[in-house]
N, C-alpha and C. Protein backbone atom coordinates (compact mmCIF):
# COMPACT_ATOMS: atom_id res chain seq x y z
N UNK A 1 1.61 -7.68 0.84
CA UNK A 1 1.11 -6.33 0.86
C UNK A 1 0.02 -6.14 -0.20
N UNK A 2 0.20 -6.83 -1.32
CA UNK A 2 -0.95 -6.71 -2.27
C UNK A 2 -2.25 -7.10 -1.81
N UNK A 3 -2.11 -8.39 -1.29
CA UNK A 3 -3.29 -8.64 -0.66
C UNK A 3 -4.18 -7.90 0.18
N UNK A 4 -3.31 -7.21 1.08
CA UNK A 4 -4.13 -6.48 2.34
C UNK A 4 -4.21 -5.08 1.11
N UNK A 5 -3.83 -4.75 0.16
CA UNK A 5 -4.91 -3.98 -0.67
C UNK A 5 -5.79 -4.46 -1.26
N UNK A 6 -5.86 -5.33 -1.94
CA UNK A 6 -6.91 -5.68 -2.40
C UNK A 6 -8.17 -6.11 -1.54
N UNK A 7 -7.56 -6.10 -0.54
CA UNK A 7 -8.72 -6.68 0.38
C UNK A 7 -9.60 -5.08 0.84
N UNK A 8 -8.93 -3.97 0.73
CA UNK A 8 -9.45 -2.88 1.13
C UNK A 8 -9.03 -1.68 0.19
N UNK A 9 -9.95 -2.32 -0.99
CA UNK A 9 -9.84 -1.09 -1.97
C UNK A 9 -9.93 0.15 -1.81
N UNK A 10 -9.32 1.31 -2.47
CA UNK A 10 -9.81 2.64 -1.83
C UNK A 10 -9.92 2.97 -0.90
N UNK A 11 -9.61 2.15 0.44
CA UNK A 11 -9.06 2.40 1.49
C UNK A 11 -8.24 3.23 2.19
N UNK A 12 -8.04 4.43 2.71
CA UNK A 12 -6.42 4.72 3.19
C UNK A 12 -5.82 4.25 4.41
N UNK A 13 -4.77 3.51 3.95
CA UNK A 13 -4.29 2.73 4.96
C UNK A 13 -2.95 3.51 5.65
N UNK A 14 -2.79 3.66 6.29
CA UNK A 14 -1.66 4.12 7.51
C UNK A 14 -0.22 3.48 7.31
N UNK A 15 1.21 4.13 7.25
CA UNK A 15 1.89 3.18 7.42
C UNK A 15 2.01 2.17 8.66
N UNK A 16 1.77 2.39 9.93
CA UNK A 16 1.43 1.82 10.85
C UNK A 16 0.48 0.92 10.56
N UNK A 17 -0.49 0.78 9.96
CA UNK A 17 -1.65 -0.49 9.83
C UNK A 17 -1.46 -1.74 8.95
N UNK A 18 -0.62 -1.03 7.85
CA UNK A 18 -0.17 -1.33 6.86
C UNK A 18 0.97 -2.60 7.24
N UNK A 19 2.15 -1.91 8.06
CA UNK A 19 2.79 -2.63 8.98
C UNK A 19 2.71 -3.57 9.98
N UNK A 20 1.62 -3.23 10.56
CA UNK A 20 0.91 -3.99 11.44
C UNK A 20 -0.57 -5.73 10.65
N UNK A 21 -0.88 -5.17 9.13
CA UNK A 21 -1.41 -6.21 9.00
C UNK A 21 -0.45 -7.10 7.76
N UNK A 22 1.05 -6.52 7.55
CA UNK A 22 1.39 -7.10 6.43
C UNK A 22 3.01 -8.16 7.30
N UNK A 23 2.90 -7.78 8.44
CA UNK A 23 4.43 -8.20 9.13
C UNK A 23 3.89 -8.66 10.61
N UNK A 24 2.70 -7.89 11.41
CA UNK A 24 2.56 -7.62 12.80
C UNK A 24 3.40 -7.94 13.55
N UNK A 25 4.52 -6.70 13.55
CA UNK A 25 4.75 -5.78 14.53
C UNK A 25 4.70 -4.19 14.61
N UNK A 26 5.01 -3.91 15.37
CA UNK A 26 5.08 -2.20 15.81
C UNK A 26 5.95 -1.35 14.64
N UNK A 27 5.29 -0.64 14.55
CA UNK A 27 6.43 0.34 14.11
C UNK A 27 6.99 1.00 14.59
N UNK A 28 8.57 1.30 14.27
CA UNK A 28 9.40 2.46 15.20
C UNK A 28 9.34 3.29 14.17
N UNK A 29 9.71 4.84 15.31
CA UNK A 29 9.93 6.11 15.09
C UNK A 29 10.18 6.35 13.71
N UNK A 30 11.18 5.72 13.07
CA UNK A 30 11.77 6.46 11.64
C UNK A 30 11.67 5.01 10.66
N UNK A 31 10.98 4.14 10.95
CA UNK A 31 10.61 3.03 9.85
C UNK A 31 9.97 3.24 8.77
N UNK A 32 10.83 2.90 7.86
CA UNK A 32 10.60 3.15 6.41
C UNK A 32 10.54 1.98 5.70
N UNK A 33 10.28 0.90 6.60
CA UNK A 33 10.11 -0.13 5.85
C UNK A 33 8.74 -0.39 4.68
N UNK A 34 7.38 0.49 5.30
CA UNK A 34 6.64 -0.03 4.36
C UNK A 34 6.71 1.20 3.00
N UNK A 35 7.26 2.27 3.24
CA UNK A 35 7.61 3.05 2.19
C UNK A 35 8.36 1.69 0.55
N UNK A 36 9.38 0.92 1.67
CA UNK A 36 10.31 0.44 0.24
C UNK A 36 9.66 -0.67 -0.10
N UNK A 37 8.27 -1.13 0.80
CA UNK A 37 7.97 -2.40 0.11
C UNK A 37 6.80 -1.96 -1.11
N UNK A 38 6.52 -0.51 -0.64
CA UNK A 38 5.44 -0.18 -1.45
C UNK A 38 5.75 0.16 -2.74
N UNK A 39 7.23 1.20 -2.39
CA UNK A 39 8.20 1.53 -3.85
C UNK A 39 8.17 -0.33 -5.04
N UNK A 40 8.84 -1.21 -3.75
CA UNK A 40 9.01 -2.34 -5.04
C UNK A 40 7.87 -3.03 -5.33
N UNK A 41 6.75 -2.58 -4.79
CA UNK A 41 5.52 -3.10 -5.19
C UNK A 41 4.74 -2.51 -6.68
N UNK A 42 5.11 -1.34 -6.35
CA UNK A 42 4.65 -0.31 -7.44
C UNK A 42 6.08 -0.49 -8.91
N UNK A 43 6.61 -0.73 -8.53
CA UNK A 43 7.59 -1.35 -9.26
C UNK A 43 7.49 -2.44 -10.53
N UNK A 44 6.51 -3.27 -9.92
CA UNK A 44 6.16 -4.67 -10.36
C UNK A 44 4.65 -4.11 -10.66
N UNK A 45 3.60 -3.51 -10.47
CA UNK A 45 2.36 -3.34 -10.85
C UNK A 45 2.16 -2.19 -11.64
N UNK A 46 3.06 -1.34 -11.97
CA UNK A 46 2.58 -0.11 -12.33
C UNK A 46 3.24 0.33 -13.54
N UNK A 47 2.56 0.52 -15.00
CA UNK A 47 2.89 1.29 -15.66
C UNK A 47 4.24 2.69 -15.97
N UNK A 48 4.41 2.91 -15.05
CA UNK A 48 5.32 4.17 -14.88
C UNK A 48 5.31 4.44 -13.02
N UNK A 49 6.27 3.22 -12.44
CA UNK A 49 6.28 3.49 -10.97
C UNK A 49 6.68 4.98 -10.77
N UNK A 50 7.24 5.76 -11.41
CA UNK A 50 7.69 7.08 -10.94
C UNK A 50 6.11 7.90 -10.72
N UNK A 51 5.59 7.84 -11.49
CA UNK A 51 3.60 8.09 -11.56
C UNK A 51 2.47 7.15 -11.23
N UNK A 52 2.64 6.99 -9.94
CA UNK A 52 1.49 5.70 -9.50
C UNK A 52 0.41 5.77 -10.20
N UNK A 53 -0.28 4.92 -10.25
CA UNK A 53 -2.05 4.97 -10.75
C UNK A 53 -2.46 4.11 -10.23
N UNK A 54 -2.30 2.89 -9.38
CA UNK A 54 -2.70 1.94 -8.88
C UNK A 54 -2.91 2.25 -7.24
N UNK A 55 -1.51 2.28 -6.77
CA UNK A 55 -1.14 2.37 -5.53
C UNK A 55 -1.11 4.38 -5.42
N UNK A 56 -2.23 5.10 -4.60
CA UNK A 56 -1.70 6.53 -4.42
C UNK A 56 -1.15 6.60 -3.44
N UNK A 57 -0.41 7.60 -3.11
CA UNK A 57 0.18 8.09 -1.68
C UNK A 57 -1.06 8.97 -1.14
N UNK A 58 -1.14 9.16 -0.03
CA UNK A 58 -2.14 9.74 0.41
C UNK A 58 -1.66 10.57 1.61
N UNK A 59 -1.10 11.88 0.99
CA UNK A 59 -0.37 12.68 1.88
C UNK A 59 -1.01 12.44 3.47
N UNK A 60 0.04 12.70 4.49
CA UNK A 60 -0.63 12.84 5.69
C UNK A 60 -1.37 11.44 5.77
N UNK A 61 -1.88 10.40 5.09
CA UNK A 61 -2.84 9.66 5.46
C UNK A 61 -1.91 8.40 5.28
N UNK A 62 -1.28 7.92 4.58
CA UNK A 62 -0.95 6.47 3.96
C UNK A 62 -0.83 6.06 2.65
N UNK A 63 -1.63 4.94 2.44
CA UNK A 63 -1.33 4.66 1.25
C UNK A 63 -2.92 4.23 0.53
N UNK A 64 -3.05 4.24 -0.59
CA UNK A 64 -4.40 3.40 -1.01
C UNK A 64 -4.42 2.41 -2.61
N UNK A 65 -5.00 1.73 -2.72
CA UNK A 65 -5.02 1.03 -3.37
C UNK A 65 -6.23 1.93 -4.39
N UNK A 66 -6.02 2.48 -5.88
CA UNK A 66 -6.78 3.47 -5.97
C UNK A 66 -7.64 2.68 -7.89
N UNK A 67 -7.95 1.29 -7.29
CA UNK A 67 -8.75 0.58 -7.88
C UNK A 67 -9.58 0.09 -7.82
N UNK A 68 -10.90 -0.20 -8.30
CA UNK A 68 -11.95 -1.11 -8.24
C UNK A 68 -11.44 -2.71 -7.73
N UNK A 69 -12.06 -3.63 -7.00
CA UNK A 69 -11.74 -4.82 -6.66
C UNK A 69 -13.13 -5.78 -7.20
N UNK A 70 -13.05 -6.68 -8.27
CA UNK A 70 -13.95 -7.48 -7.98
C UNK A 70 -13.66 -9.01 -7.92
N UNK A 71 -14.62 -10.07 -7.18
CA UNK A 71 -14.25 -10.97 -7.19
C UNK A 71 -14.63 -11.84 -8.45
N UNK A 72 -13.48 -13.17 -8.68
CA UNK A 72 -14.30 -13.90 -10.03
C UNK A 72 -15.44 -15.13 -9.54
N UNK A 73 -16.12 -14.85 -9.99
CA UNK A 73 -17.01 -16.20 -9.98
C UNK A 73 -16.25 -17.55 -9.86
């Protein structure tokens, strides 16, 4: 899942897309799967997971990766 953020910084990604480019398959009706991978993601990257700064939620929209990306030489 980190990857497919970093690959699309500042992005807002969908839980459906999200799902679809980190597992590909479908999502059902009440899947909350990428909610808990994002919780233990933010878990492991974030300063104060209770207060994202990395990863935002993006009401109504998804999720975003809410950092600059650059590559190293």
């Amino acid at each position: 899942m980190l990857t497919v953020f970093l690959e699309r910084p500042r992005f807002v990604l969908s839980r459906v897309q999200l799902l679809d480019l980190t597992s590909g398959r479908a999502a059902q009706v009440f899947d909350r799967t990428i909610d808990n991978q994002v919780s233990r993601l933010r878990r492991k990257i974030e300063a104060d997971p209770a207060k994202p700064v990395l990863i935002a939620t993006v009401w109504g929209g998804g999720y975003s990766l809410a950092a600059d990306v650059k590559d190293l030489p």
